[in-house]
N, C-alpha and C. Protein backbone atom coordinates (compact mmCIF):
# COMPACT_ATOMS: atom_id res chain seq x y z
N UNK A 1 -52.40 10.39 -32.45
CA UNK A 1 -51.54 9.23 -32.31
C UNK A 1 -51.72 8.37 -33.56
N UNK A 2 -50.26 7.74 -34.24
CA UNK A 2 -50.72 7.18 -35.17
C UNK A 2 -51.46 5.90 -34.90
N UNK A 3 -51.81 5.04 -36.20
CA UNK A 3 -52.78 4.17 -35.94
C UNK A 3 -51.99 2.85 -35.13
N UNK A 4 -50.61 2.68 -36.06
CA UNK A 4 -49.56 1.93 -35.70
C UNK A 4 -49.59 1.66 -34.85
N UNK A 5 -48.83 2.77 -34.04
CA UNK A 5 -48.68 2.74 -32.52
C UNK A 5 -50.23 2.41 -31.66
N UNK A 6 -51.30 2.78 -31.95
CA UNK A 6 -52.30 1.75 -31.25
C UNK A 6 -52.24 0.90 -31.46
N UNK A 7 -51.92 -0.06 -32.74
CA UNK A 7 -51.88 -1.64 -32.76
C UNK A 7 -50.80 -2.00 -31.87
N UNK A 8 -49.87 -1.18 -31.98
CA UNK A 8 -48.79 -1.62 -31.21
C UNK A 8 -49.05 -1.88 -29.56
N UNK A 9 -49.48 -1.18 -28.96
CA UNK A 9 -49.87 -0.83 -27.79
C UNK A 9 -50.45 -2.17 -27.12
N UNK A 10 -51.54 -2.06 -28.69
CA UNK A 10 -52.67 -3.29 -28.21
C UNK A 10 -52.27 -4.37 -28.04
N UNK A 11 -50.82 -4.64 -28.55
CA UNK A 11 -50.24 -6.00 -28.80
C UNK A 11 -49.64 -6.50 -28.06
N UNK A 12 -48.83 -5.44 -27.48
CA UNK A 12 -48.03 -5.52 -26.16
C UNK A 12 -49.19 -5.71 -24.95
N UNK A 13 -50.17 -5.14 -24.65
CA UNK A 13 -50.70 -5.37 -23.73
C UNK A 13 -51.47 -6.64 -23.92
N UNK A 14 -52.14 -7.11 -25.45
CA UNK A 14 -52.44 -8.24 -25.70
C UNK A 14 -51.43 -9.38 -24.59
N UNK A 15 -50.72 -9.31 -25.45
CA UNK A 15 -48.90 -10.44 -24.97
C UNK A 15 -48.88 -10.66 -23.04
N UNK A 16 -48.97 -9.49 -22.65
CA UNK A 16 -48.82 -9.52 -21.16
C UNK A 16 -50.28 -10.38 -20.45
N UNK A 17 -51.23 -9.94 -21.15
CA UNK A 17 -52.32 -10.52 -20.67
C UNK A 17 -52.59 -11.97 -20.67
N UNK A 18 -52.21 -12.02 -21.92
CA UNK A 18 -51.86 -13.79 -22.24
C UNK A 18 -51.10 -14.75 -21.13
N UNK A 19 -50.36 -14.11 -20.50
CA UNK A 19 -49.51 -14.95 -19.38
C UNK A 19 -50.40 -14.30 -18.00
N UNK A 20 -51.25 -13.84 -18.19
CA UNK A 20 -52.13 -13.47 -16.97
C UNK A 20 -53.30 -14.77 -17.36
N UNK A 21 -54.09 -14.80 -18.58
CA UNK A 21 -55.23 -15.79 -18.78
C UNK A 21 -54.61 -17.34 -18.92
N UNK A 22 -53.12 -17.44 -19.40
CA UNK A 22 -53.08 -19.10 -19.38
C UNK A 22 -53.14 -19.48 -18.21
N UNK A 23 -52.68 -19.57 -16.99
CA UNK A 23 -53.05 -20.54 -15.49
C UNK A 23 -54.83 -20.55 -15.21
N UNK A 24 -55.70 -19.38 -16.16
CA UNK A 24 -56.83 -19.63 -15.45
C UNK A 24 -57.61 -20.79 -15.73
N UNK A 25 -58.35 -21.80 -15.23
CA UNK A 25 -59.28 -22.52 -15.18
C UNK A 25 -58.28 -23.91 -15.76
N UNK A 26 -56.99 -23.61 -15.48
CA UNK A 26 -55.90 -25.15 -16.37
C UNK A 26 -56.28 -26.31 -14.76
N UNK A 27 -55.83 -27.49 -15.75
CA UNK A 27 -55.95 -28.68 -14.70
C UNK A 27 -55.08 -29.55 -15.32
N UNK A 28 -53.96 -29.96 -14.41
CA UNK A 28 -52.78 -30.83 -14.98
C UNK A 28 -53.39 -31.81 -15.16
N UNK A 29 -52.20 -32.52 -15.70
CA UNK A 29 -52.25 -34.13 -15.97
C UNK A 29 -52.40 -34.98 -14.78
N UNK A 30 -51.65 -34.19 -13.51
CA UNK A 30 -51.34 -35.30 -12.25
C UNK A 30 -53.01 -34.65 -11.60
N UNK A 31 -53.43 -33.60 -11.95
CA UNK A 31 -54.62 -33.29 -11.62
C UNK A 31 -56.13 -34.30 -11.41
N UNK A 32 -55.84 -34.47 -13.15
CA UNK A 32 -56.43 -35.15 -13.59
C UNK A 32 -56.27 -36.92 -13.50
N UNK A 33 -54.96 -37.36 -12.50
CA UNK A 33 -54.60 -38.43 -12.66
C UNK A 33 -54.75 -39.13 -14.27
N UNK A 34 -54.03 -38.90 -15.55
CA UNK A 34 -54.58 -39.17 -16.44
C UNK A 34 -53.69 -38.78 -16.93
N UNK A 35 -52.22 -39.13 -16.52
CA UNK A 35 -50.20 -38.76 -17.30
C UNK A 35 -50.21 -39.35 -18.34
N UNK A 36 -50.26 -38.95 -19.37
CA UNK A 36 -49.72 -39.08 -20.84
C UNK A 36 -47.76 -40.03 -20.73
N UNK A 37 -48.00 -41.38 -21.02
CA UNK A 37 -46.59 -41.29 -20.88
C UNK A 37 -45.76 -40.79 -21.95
N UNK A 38 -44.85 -40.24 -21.37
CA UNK A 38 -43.36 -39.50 -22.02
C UNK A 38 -43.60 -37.85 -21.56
N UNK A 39 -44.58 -37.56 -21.20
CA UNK A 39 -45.30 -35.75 -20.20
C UNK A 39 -45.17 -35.52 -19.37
N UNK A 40 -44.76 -34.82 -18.81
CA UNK A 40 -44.66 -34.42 -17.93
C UNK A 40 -45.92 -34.27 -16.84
N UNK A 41 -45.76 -34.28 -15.65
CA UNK A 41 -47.23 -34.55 -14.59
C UNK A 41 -48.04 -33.21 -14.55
N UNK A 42 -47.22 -32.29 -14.69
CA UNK A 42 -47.96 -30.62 -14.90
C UNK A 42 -48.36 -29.92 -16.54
N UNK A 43 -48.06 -30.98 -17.49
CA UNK A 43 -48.90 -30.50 -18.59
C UNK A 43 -50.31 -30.55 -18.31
N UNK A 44 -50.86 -29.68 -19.06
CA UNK A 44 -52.18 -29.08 -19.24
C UNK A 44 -52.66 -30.58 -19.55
N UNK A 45 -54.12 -30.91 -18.88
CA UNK A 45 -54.77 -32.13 -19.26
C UNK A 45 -55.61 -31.99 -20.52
N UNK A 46 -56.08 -30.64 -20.41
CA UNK A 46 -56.86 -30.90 -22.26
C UNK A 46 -56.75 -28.97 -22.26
N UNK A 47 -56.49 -28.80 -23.40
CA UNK A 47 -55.73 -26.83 -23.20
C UNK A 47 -56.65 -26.86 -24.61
N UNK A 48 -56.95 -25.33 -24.15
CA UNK A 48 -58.72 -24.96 -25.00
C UNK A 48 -57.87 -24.12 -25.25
N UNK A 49 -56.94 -23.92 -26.61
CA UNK A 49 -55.79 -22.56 -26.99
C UNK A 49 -57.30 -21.25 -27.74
N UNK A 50 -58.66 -21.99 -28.25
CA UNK A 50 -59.75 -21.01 -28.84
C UNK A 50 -60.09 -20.27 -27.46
N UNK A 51 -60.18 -20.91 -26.14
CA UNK A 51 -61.18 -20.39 -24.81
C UNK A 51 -59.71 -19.44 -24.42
N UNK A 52 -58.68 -19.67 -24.66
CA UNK A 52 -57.49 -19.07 -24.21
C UNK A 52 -57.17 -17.19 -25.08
N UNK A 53 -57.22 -17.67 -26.45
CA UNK A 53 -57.37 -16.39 -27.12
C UNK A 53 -58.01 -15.79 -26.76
N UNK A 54 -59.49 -15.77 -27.00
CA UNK A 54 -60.76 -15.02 -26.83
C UNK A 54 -60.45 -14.60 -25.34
N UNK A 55 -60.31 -14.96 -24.55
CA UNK A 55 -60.71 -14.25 -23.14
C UNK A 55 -59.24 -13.08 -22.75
N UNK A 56 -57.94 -13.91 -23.90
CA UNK A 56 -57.12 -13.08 -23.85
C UNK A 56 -57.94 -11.54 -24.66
N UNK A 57 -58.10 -12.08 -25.80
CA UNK A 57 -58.50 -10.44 -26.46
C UNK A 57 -59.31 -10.05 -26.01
N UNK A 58 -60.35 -10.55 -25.35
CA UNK A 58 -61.59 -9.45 -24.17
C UNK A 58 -61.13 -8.93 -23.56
N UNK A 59 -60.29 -9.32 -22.41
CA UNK A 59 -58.98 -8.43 -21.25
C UNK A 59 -58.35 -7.56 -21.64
N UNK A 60 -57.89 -8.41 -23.05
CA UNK A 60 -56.74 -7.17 -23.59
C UNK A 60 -57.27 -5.77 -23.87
N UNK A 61 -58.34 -6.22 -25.01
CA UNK A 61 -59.27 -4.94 -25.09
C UNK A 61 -59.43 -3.91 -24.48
N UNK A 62 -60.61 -4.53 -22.88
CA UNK A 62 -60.76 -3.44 -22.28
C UNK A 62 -59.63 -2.78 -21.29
N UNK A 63 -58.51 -3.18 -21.64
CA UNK A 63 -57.59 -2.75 -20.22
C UNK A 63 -57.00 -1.73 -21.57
N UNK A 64 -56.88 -1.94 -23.09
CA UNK A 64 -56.64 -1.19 -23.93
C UNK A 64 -57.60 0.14 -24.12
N UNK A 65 -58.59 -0.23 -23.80
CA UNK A 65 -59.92 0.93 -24.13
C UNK A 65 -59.53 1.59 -23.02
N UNK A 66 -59.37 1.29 -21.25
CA UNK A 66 -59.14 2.10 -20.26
C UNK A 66 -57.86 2.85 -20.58
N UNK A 67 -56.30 2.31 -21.08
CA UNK A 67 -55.53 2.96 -21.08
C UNK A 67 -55.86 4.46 -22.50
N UNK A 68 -56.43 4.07 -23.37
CA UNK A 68 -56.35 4.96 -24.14
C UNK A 68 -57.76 5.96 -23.84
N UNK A 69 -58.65 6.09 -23.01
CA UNK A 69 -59.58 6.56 -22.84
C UNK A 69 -58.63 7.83 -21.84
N UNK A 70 -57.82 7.18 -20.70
CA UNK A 70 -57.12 7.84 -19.85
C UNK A 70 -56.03 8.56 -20.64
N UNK A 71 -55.49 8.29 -21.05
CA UNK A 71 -54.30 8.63 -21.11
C UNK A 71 -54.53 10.01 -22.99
N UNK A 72 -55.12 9.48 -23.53
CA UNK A 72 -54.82 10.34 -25.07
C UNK A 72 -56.35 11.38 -24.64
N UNK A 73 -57.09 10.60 -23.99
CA UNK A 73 -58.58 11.47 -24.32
C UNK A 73 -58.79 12.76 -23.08
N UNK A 74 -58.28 11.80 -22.06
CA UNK A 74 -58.17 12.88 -20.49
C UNK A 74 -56.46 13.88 -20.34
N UNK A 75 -55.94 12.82 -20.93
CA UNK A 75 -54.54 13.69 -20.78
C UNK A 75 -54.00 12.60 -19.36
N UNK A 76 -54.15 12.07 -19.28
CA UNK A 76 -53.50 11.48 -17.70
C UNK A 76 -52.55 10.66 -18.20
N UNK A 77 -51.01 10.81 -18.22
CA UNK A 77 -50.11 10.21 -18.73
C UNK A 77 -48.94 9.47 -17.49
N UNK A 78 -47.86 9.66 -17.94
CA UNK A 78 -46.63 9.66 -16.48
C UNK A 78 -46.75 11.04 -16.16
N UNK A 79 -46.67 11.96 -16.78
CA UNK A 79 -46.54 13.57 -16.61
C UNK A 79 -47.65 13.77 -15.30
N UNK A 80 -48.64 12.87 -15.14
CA UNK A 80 -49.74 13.60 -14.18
C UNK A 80 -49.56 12.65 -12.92
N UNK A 81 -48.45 12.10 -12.94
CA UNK A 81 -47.96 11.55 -11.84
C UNK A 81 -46.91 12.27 -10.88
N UNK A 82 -47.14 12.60 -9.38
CA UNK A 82 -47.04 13.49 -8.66
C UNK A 82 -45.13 12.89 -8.69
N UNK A 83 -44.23 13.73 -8.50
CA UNK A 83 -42.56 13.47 -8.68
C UNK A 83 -41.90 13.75 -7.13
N UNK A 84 -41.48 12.92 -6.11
CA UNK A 84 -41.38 13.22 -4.72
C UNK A 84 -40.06 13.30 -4.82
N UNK A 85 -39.44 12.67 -5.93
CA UNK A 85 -37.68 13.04 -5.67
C UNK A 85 -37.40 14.35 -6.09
N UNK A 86 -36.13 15.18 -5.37
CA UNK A 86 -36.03 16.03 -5.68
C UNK A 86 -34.74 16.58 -7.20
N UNK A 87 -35.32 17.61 -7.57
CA UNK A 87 -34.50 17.53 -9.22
C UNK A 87 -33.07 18.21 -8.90
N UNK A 88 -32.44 17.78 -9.81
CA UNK A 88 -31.10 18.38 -9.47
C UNK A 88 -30.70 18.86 -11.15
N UNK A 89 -30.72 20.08 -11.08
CA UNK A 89 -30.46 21.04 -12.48
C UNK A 89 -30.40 22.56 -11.83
């Protein structure tokens, strides 16, 4: 596999993960009773975008290390997924 396409991979799954790690450990503004005026009551009260990366690229990582461990090293792809509809050819 080229190298590309692993960065690629990694990036995309990076991206998805990212909207999995931003809601964790957030605390609004109305949370915090502590509204910024002209903000909205559900902005983030203080957003750690360094604690946000990093835990994104740890996740991303290993859910990247599992897919490519499975899939290029074992062979377990879509192909090794069992097909219940029936083919018509």
């Amino acid at each position: 596999m080229p190298i590309f396409s692993i960065f690629a991979i990694y990036f995309i799954i990076w991206w998805l993960t990212l909207f999995i790690v931003l809601p964790i450990g957030l605390r609004t503004q109305a949370e915090e009773n502590e509204i910024v005026p002209g903000s909205v009551e559900s902005a983030p009260a203080r957003f750690r975008p360094l604690r946000v990366f990093l835990m994104t690229s740890v996740l991303a990582a290993v859910i990247h290390v599992a897919w490519y461990v499975l899939s290029v090293r074992f062979g377990y792809g879509l192909d090794a997924i069992p097909q219940f509809a029936p083919k018509f050819y």
